[in-house]
Protein backbone atom coordinates (compact mmCIF):
# COMPACT_ATOMS: atom_id res chain seq x y z
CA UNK A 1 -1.87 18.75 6.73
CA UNK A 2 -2.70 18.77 3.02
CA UNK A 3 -0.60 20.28 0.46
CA UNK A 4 -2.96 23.04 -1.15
CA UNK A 5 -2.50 23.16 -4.60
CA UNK A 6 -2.49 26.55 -6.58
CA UNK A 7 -5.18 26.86 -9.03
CA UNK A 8 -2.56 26.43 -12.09
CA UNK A 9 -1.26 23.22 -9.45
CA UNK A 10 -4.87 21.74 -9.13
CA UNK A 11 -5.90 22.36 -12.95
CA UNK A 12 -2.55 19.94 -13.59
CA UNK A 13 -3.65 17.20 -11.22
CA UNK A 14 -7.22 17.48 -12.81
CA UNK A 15 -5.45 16.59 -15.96
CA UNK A 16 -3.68 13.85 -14.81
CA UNK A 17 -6.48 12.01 -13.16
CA UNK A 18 -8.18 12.61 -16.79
CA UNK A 19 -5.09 10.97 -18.20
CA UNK A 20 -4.69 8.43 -16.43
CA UNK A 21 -8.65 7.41 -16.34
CA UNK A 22 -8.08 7.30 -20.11
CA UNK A 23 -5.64 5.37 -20.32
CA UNK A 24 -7.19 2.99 -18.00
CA UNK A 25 -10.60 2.29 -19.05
CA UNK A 26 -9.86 3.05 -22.90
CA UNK A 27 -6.46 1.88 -24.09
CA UNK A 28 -5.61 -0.77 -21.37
CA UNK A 29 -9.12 -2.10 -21.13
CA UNK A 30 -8.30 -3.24 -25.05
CA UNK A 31 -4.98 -5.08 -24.42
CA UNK A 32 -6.95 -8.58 -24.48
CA UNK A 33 -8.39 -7.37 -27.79
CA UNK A 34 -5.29 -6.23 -29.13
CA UNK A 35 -3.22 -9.48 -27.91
CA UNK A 36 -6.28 -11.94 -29.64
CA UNK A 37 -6.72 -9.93 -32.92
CA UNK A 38 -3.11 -8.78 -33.63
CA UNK A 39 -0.28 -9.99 -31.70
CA UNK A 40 -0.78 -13.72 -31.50
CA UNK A 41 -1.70 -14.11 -35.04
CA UNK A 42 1.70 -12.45 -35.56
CA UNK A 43 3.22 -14.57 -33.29
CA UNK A 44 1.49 -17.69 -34.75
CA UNK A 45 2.27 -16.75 -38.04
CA UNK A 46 6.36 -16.27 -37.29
CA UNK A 47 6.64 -19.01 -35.08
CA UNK A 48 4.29 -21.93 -35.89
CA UNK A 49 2.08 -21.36 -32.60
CA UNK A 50 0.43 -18.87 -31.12
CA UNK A 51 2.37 -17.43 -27.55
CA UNK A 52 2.63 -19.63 -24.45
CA UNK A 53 4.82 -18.29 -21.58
CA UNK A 54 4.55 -14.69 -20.04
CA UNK A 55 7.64 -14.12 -21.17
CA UNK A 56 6.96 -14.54 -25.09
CA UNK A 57 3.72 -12.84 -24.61
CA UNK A 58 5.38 -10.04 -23.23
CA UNK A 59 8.30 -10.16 -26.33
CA UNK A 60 4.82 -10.40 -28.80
CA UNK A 61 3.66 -7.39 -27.26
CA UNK A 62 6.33 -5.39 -26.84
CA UNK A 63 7.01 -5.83 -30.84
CA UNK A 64 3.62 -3.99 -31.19
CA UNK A 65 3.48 -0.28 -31.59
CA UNK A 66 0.25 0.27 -29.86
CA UNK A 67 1.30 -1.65 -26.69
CA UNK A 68 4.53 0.30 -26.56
CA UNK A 69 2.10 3.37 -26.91
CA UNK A 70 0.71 2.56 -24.03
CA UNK A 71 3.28 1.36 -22.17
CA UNK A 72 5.17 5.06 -22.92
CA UNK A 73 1.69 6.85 -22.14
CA UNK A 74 1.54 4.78 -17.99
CA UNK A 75 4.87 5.44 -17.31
CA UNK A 76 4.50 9.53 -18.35
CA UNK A 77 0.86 9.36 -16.27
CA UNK A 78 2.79 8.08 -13.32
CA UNK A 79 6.11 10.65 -13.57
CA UNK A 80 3.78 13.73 -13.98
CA UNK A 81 1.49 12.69 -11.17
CA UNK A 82 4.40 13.00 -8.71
CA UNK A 83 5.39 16.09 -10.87
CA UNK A 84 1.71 17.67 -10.11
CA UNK A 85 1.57 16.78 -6.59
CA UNK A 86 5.67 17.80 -5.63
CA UNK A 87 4.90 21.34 -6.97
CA UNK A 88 2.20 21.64 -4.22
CA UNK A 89 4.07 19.79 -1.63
CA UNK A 90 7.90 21.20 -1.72
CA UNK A 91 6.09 24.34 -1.87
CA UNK A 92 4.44 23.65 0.59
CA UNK A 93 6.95 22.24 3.21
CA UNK A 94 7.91 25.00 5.25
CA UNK A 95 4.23 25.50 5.93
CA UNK A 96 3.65 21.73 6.45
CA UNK A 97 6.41 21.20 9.13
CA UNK A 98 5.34 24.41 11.25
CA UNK A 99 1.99 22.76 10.93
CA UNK A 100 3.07 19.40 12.19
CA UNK A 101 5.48 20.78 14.88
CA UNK A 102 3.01 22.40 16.40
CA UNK A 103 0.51 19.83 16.23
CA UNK A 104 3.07 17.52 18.19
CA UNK A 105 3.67 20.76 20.54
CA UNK A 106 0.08 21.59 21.55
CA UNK A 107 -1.70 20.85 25.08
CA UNK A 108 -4.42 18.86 22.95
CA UNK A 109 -2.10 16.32 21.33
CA UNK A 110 -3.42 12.97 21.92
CA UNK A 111 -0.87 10.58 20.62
CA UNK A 112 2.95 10.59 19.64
CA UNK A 113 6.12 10.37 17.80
CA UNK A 114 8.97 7.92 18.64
CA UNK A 115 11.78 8.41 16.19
CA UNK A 116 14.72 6.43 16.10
CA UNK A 117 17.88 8.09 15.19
CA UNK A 118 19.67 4.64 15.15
CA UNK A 119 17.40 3.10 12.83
CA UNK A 120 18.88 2.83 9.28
CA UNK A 121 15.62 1.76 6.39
CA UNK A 122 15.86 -1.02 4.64
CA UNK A 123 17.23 -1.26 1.29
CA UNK A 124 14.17 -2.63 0.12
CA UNK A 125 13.10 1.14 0.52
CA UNK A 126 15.82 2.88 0.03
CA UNK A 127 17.31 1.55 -3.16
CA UNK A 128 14.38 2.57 -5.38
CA UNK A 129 11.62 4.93 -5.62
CA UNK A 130 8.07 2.70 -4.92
CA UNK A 131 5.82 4.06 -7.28
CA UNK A 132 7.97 6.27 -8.42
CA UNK A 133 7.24 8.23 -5.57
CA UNK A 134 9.98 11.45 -5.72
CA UNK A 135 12.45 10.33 -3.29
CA UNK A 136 10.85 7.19 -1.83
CA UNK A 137 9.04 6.29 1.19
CA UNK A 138 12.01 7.01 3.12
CA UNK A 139 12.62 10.65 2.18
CA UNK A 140 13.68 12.58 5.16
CA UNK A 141 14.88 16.11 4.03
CA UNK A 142 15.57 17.26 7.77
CA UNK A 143 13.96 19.31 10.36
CA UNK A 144 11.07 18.32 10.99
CA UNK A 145 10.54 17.30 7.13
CA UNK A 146 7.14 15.99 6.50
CA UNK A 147 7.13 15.65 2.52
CA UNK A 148 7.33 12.01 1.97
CA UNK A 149 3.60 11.62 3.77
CA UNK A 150 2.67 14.53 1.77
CA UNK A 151 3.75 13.27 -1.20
CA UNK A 152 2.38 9.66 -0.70
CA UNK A 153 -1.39 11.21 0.75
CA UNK A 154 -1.45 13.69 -2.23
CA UNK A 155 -0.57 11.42 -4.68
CA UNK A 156 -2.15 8.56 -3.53
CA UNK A 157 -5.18 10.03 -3.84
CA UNK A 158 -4.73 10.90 -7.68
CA UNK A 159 -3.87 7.85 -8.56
CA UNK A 160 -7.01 6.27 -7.18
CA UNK A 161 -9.25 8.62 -8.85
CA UNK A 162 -7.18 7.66 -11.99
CA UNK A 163 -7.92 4.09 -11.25
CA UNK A 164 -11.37 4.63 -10.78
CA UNK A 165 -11.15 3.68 -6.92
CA UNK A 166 -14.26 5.33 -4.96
CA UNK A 167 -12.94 8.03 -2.50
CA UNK A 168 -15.28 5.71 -0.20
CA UNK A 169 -13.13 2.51 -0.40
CA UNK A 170 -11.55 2.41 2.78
CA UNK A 171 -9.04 -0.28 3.29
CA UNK A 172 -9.68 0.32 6.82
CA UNK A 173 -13.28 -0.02 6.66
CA UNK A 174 -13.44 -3.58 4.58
CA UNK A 175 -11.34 -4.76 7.71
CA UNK A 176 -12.64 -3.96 10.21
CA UNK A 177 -16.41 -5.18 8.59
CA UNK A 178 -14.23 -8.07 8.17
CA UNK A 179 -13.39 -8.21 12.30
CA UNK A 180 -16.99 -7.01 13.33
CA UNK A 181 -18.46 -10.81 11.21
CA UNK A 182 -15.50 -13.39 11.79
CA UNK A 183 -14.55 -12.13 15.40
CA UNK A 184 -17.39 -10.40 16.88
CA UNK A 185 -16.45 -10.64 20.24
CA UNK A 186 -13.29 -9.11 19.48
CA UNK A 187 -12.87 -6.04 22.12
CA UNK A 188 -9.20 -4.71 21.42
CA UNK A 189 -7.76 -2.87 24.51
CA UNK A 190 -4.19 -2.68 22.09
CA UNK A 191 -3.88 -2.32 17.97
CA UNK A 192 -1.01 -2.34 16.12
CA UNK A 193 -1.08 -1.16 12.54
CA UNK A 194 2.20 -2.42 10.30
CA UNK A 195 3.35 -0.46 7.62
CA UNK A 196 1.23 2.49 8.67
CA UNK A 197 2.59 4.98 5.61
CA UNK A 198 1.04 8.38 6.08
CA UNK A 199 -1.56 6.80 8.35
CA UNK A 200 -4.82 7.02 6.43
CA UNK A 201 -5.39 3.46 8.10
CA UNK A 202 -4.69 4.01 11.71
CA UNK A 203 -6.35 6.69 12.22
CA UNK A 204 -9.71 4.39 11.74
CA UNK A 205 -8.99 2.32 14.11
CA UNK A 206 -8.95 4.80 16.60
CA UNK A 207 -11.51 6.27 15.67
CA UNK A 208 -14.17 2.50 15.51
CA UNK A 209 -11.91 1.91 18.95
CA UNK A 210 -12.03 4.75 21.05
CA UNK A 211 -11.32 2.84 24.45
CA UNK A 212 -8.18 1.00 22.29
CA UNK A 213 -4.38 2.15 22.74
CA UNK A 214 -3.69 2.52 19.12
CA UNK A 215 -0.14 2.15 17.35
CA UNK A 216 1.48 2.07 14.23
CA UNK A 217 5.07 1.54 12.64
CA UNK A 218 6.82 2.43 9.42
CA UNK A 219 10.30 2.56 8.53
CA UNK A 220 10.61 6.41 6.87
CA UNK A 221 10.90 9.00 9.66
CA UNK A 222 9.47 11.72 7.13
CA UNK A 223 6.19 9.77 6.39
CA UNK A 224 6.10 9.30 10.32
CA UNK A 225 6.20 12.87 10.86
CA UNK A 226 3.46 13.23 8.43
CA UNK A 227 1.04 10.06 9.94
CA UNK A 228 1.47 11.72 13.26
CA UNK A 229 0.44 15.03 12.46
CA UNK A 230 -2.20 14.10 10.58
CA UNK A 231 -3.48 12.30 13.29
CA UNK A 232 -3.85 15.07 15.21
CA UNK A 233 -5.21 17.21 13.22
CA UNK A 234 -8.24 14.62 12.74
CA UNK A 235 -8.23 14.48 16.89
CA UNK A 236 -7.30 11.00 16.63
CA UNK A 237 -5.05 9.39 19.50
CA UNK A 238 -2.45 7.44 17.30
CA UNK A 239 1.65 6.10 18.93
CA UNK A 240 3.91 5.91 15.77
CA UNK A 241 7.26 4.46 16.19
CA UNK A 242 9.66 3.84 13.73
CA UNK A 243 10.47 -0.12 13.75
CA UNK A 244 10.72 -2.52 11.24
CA UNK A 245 7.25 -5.13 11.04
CA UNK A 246 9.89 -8.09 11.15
CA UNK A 247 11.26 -6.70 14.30
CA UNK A 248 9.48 -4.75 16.53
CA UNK A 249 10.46 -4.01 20.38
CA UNK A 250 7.28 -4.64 21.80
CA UNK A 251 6.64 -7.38 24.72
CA UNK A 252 5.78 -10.50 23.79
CA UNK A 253 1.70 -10.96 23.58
CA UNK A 254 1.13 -7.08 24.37
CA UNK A 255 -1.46 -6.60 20.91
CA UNK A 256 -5.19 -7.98 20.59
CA UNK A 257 -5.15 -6.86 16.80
CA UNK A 258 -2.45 -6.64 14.41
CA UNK A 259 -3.16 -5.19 11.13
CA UNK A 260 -1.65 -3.84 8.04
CA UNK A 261 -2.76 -2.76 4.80
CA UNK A 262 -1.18 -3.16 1.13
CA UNK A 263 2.11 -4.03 3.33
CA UNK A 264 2.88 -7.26 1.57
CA UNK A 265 3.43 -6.10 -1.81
CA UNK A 266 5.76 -3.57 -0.69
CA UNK A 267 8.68 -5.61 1.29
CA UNK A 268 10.37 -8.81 0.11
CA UNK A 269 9.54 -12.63 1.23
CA UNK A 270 11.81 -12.59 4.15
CA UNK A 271 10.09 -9.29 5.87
CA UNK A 272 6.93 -10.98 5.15
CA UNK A 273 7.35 -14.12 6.91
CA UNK A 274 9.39 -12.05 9.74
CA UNK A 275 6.01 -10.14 9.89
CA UNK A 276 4.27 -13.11 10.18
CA UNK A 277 6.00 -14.47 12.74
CA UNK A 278 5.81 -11.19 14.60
CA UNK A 279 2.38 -11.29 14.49
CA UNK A 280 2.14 -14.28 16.40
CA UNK A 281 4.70 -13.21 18.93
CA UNK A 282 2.77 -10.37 19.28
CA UNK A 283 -1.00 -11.14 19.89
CA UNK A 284 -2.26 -12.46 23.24
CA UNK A 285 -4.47 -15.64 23.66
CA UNK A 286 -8.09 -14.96 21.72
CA UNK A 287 -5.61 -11.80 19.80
CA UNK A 288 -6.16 -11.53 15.71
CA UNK A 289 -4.24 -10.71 13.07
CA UNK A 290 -5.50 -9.31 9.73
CA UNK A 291 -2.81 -8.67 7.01
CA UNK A 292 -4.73 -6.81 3.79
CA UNK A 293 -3.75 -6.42 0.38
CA UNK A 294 -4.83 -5.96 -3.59
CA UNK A 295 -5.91 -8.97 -4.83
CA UNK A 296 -3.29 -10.07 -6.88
CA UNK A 297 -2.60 -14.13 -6.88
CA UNK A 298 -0.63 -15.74 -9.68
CA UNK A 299 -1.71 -19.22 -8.62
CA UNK A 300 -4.68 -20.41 -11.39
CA UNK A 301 -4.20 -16.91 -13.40
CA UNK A 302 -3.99 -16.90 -16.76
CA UNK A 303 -0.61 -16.35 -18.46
CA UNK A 304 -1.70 -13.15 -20.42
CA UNK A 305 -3.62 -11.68 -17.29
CA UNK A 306 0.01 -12.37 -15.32
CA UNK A 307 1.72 -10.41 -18.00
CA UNK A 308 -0.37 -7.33 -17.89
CA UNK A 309 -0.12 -7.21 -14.10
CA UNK A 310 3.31 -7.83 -14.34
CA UNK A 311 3.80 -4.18 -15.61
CA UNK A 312 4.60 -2.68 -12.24
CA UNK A 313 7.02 -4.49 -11.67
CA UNK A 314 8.92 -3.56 -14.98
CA UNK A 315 7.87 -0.03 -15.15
CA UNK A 316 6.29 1.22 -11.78
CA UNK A 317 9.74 0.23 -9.39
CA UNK A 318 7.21 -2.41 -7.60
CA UNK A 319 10.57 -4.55 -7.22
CA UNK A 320 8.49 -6.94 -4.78
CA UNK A 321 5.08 -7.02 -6.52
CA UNK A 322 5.76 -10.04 -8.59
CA UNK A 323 7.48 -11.28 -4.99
CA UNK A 324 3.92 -10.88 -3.06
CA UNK A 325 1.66 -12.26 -6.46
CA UNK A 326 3.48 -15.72 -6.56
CA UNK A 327 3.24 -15.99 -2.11
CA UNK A 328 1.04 -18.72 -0.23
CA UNK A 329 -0.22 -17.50 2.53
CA UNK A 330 -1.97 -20.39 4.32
CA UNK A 331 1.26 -22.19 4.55
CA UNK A 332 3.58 -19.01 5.42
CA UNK A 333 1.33 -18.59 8.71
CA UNK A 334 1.59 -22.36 9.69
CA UNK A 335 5.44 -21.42 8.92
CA UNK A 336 5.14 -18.90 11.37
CA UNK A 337 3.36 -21.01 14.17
CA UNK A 338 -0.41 -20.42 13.46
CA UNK A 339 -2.54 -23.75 14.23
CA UNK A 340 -4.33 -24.88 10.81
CA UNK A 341 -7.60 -24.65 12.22
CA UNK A 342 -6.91 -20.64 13.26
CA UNK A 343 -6.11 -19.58 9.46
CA UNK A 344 -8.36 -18.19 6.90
CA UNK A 345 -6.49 -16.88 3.76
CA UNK A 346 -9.27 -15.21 0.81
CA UNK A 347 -10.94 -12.09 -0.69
CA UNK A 348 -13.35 -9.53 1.02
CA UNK A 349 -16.36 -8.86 -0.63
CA UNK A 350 -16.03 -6.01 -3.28
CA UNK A 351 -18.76 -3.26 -2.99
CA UNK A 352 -20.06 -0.19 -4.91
CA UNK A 353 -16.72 1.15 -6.15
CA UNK A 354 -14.26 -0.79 -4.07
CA UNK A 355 -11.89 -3.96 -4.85
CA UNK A 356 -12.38 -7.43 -3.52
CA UNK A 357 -9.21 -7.10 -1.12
CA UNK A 358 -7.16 -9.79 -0.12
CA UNK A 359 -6.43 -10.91 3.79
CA UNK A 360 -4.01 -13.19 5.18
CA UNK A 361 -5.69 -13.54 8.73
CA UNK A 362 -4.77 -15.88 11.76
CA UNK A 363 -5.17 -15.96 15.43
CA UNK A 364 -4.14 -17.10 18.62
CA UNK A 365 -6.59 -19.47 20.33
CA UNK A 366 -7.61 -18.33 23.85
């Protein structure tokens, strides 16, 4: 189900993983440098004092020509990434939904696709494009359209390489390492995975849970498409529905694990808590939830480091990622009916070439 690039297609993504490397270990990597050495002694000099607030050390650095050079320099990584990976996919399409149609149609499917021509995507999704992504996460160009999964595997995978993120780091993996020490007795017969995307996470579970009925929701009946074929073609038995994670229409206590994975820097506080809450409603007695993300908390941050991850929001249409940086977790769950005593909010252990994740996790006592 992967686009395949042209040679001329591949040598562009090539370059933009080289771009984007360099702009991330050489000219970003110096910001701190550039902000002590030459900006605040600007700032200092103009004003009296050196900056104080994110907001006038993001006016101090915004003055300066070589921030603004690399400001320019993200922003054209990002745009030509999609660029490089939606010549491969449009191209690509015809191919892709023949693929996926008869994936869905063959004697050896092992899971399916519940589509709901009712449902209408948030506006959270719809109103911008997330990453820049061409056409968003809920791009649905008709029959049997698979391009927005496309789009996000394809270019999700250049942008890691760009960050420097292993190919190993599975999101999936940390959690369920995660599961295997906290809750080792943990058996799930039923998994649900929120905010599946193109379902490079569910498809794990199935596979560390063969004897589990796995499922997983998103919002964008494109990506769907995608996740479900995909699936299949890895021979992995995976139900995707398309509900919303604050409002699902399964029975009450009818999971043993609920996960998702870098979900809650991607909707706004009031699907988060609805989440949340779902999860509760959702697991039965002795059932877990595990709710994974970057590690990005504003509380005890530094002012300049808030300012320099504050450029997605301002350049990278993350519209909630400022949303999800300034959350509590710990008291959003007891919000949502978790017991005190069956939260544990903190960061996963980084390893050789991964990030220390975040996880929200909570659980329903037996």
């Amino acid at each position: 189900m992967l686009a395949q690039p042209t040679a001329e297609e591949a040598a562009r993504q090539q370059f933009v993983v080289a771009f984007k490397q360099a702009l991330n270990k050489g000219l970003r990597s110096s910001q701190a440098a550039l902000f002590d050495k030459v900006v605040a002694p600007a700032w200092r000099e103009q004003h009296g004092r050196a900056p104080e607030t994110r907001a006038e050390i993001r006016a101090a650095m915004q003055a300066d020509p070589a921030y603004r050079s690399w400001s320019s320099l993200a922003r054209a990584s990002q745009e030509q990434m999609w660029i490089a990976v939606g010549d491969s996919v449009f191209r690509e399409a015809p191919r892709l939904a023949a693929t996926a149609a008869a994936l869905d149609a063959a004697p050896t499917r092992r899971g399916s696709l519940h589509l709901d021509l009712e449902f209408v995507p948030p506006r959270g999704v719809t109103a911008v494009d997330i990453h820049l992504q061409t056409g968003g996460y809920a791009l649905d160009l008709g029959d049997g359209d698979c391009s927005a999964g496309a789009l996000y595997e394809s270019g999700g995978n250049l942008y890691a390489f760009g960050q420097g993120i292993s190919r190993n780091d599975s999101k999936a993996a940390h959690v369920q390492r995660f599961i295997a020490e906290r809750f080792p007795h943990l058996k799930p017969q039923r998994i649900l995975d929120m905010g599946c995307s193109a379902g490079s996470a569910s498809v794990p579970y199935a596979e560390a849970f063969p004897d589990a009925e796995v499922h997983a929701i998103d919002v964008g009946s494109g990506m769907l498409r995608y996740a479900h074929a995909r699936a299949e073609a890895l021979g992995a038995a995976v139900h995707f529905h398309q509900m919303d994670v604050a409002a699902t229409r399964f029975a009450d206590q009818s999971f043993d694990l609920v996960v998702s994975h870098n979900l809650m820097h991607e909707i706004s506080a009031p699907t988060r808590r609805g989440m949340l809450r779902e999860s509760l409603r959702l697991l039965r007695p002795g059932g877990v939830c595990v709710h994974q993300d970057i590690p990005l908390r504003y509380q005890g941050m530094a002012e300049f480091r808030k300012f320099e991850m504050s450029w997605d929001t301002l350049n990278n249409n993350e519209p909630y990622w400022e949303v999800y940086a300034n959350a509590d977790l710990e008291p959003e769950l007891l919000t949502a009916g978790f017991a005190k005593d069956c939260i544990h909010v903190g960061s996963l252990p980084a390893r050789e070439g991964t990030l220390p994740w975040f996880v929200a996790c909570a659980w329903r006592p037996l």
